[in-house]
Protein backbone atom coordinates (compact mmCIF):
# COMPACT_ATOMS: atom_id res chain seq x y z
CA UNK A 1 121.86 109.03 87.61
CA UNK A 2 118.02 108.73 88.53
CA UNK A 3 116.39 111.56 89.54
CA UNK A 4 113.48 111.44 92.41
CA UNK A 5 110.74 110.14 90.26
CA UNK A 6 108.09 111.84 90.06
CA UNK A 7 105.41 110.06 92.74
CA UNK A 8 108.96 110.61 94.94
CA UNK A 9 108.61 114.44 94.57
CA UNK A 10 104.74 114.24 96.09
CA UNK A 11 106.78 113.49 99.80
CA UNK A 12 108.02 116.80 100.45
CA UNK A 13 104.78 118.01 98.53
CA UNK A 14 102.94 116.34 101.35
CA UNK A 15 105.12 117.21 104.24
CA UNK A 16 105.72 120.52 103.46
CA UNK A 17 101.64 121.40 101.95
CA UNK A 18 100.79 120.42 105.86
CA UNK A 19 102.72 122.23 107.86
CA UNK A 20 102.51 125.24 105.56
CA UNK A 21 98.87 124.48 104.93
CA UNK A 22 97.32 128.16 106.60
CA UNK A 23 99.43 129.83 104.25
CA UNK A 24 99.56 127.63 101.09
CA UNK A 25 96.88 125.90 98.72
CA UNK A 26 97.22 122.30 99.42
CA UNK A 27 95.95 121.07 96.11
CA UNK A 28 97.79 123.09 94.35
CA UNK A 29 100.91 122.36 96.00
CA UNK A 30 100.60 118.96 95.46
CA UNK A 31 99.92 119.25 91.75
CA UNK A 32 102.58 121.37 91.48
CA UNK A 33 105.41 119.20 93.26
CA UNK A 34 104.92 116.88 90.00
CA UNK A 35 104.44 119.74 86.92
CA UNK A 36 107.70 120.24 86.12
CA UNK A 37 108.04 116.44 85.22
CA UNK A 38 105.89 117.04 82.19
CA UNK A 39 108.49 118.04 80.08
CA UNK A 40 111.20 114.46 80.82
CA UNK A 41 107.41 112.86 79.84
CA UNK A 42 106.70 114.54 77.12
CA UNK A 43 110.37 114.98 75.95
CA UNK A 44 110.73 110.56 75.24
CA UNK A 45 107.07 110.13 74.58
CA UNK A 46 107.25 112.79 71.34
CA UNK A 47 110.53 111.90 70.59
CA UNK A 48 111.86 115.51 70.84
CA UNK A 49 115.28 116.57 70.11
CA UNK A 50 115.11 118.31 73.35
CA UNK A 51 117.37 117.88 76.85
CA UNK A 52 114.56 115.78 79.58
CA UNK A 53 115.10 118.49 81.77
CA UNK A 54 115.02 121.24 79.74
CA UNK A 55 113.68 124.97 79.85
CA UNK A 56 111.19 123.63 83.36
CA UNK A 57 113.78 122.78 85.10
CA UNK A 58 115.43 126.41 85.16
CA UNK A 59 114.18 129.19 87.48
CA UNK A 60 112.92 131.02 84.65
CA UNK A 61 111.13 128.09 83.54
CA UNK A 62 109.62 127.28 86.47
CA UNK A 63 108.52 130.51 87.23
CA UNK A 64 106.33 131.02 84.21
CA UNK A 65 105.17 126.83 84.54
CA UNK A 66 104.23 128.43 88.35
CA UNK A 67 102.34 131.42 87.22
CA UNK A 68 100.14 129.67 84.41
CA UNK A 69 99.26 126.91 87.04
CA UNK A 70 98.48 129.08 89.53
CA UNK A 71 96.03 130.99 87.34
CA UNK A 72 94.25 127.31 85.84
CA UNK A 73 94.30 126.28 89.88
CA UNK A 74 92.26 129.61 90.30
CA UNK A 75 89.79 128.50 88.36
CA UNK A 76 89.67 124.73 89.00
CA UNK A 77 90.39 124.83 92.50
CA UNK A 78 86.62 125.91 93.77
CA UNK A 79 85.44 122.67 92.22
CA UNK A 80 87.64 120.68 94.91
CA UNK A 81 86.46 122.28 97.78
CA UNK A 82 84.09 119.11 98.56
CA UNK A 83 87.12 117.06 98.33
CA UNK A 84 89.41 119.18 100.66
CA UNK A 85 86.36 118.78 103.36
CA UNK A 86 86.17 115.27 102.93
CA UNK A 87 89.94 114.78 103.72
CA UNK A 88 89.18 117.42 106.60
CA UNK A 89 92.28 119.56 105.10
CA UNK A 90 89.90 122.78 104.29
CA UNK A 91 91.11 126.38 103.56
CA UNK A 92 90.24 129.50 102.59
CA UNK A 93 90.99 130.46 98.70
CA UNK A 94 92.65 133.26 97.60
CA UNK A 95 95.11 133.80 94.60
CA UNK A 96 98.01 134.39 97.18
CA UNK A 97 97.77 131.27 98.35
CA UNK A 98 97.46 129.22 95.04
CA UNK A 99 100.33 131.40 93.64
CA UNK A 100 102.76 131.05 96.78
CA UNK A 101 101.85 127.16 96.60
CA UNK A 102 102.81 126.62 93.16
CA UNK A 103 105.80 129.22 93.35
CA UNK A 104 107.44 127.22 96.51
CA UNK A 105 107.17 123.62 94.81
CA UNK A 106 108.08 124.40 91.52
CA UNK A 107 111.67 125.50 92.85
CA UNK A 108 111.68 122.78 95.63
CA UNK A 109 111.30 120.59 92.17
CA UNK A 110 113.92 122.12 90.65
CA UNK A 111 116.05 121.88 93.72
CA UNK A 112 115.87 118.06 94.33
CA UNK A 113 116.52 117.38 90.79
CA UNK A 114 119.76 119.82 90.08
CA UNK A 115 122.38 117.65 91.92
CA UNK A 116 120.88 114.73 90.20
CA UNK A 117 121.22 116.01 85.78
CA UNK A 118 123.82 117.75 84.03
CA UNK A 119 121.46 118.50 81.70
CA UNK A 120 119.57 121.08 83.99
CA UNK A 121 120.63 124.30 84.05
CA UNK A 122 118.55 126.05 86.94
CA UNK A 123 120.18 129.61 86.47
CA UNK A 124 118.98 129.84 82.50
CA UNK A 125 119.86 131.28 80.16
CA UNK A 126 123.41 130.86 82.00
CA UNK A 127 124.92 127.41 81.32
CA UNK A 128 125.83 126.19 84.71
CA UNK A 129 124.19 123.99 87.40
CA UNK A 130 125.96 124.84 90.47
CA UNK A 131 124.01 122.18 93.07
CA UNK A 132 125.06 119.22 90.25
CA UNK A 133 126.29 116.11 93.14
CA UNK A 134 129.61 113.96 92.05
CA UNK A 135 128.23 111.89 94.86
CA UNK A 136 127.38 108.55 93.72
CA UNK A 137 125.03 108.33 96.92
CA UNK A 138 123.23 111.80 95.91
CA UNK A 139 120.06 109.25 94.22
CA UNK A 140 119.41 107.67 96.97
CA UNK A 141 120.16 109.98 99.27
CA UNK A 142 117.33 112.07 97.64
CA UNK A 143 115.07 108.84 97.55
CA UNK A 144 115.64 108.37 101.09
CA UNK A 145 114.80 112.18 101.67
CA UNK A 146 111.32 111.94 99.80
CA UNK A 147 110.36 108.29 101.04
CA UNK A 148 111.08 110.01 104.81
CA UNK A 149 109.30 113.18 103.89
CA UNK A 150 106.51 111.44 102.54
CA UNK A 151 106.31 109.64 106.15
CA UNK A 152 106.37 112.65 108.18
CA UNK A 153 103.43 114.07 105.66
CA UNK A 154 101.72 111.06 106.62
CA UNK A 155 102.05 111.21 110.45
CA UNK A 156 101.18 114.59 110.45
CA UNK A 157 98.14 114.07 108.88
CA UNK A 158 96.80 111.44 110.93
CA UNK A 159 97.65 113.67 113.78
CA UNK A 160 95.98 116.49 112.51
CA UNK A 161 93.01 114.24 112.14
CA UNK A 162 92.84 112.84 115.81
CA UNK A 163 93.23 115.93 117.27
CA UNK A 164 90.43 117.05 114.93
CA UNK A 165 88.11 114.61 116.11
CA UNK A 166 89.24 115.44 120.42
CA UNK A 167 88.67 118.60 119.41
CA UNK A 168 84.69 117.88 117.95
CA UNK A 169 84.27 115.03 120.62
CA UNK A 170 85.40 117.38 123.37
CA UNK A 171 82.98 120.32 121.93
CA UNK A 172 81.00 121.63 124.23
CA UNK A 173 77.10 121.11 123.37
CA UNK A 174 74.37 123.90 123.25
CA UNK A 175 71.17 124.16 125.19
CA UNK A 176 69.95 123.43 121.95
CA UNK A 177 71.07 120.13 121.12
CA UNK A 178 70.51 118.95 124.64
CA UNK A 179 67.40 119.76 124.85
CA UNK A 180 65.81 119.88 121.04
């Protein structure tokens, strides 16, 4: 069964960075909603002897893939700060936020993929996956869920920028700028 593929998992990266966005680091959430798929692209491309979604796609795993990309996004993420202003999405650093960003996508990762693979066992080292679908709909159901959260991203966005632009339009000017 297909899992959401990876450019899929950037939808509820995108919905979900915006309307958390005072509390979260956007970048990082976004680079973080497609991590995890490093290992089912490294695991074909090196021919491993190793399940596609292996040791990442567990809690465990995830948390420690979280914590080392929250402390390279630390480091990194001042660099895209003229980027963030020129998509009008800026924010205030702190490790908090990077950490809580890549924390909350990781496991929303982990989440949509576990009722897609047997072979993920989000509870390691136990070897279950409770959220595993018998649906044959569950693929695109999840599809469908991404595509549609990638939307609502999207309009939220573009409303987020026309009501920034009322809101600098509508600004009130200063005796200075009248006058000088």
């Amino acid at each position: 069964m297909p899992m959401p593929f990876t450019p899929f998992h950037l939808g509820p990266g995108l919905l979900f960075g915006l309307l958390l966005l005072s509390y979260i680091d956007f970048p990082t959430f976004l680079v973080a909603s497609v991590i995890v798929d490093i290992e089912p692209l490294l695991v074909p491309t090196l021919y491993l002897n190793y399940p596609l979604h292996g040791f990442l796609h567990s809690l465990l795993g995830g948390t420690i893939l979280a914590f080392l990309l929250a402390a390279a996004m630390s480091k990194v993420r001042i660099t895209l700060s003229p980027l963030m202003s020129f998509i009008k999405l800026e924010q205030k650093l702190s490790f908090r936020s990077v950490l809580s960003a890549a924390l909350f996508v990781v496991y929303l990762h982990i989440l949509l993929d576990s009722p897609l693979y047997s072979d993920i066992r989000p509870f390691y080292p136990f070897d279950f996956n409770p959220f595993l679908s018998q649906s044959m709909f569950i693929g695109f159901e999840l599809y469908t869920l991404c595509t549609l959260s990638f939307i609502g991203g999207a309009v939220i966005y573009a409303i987020r920028l026309v009501s920034r632009r009322r809101t600098v339009v509508n600004r009130p000017r200063s005796f200075k700028q009248d006058y000088y």
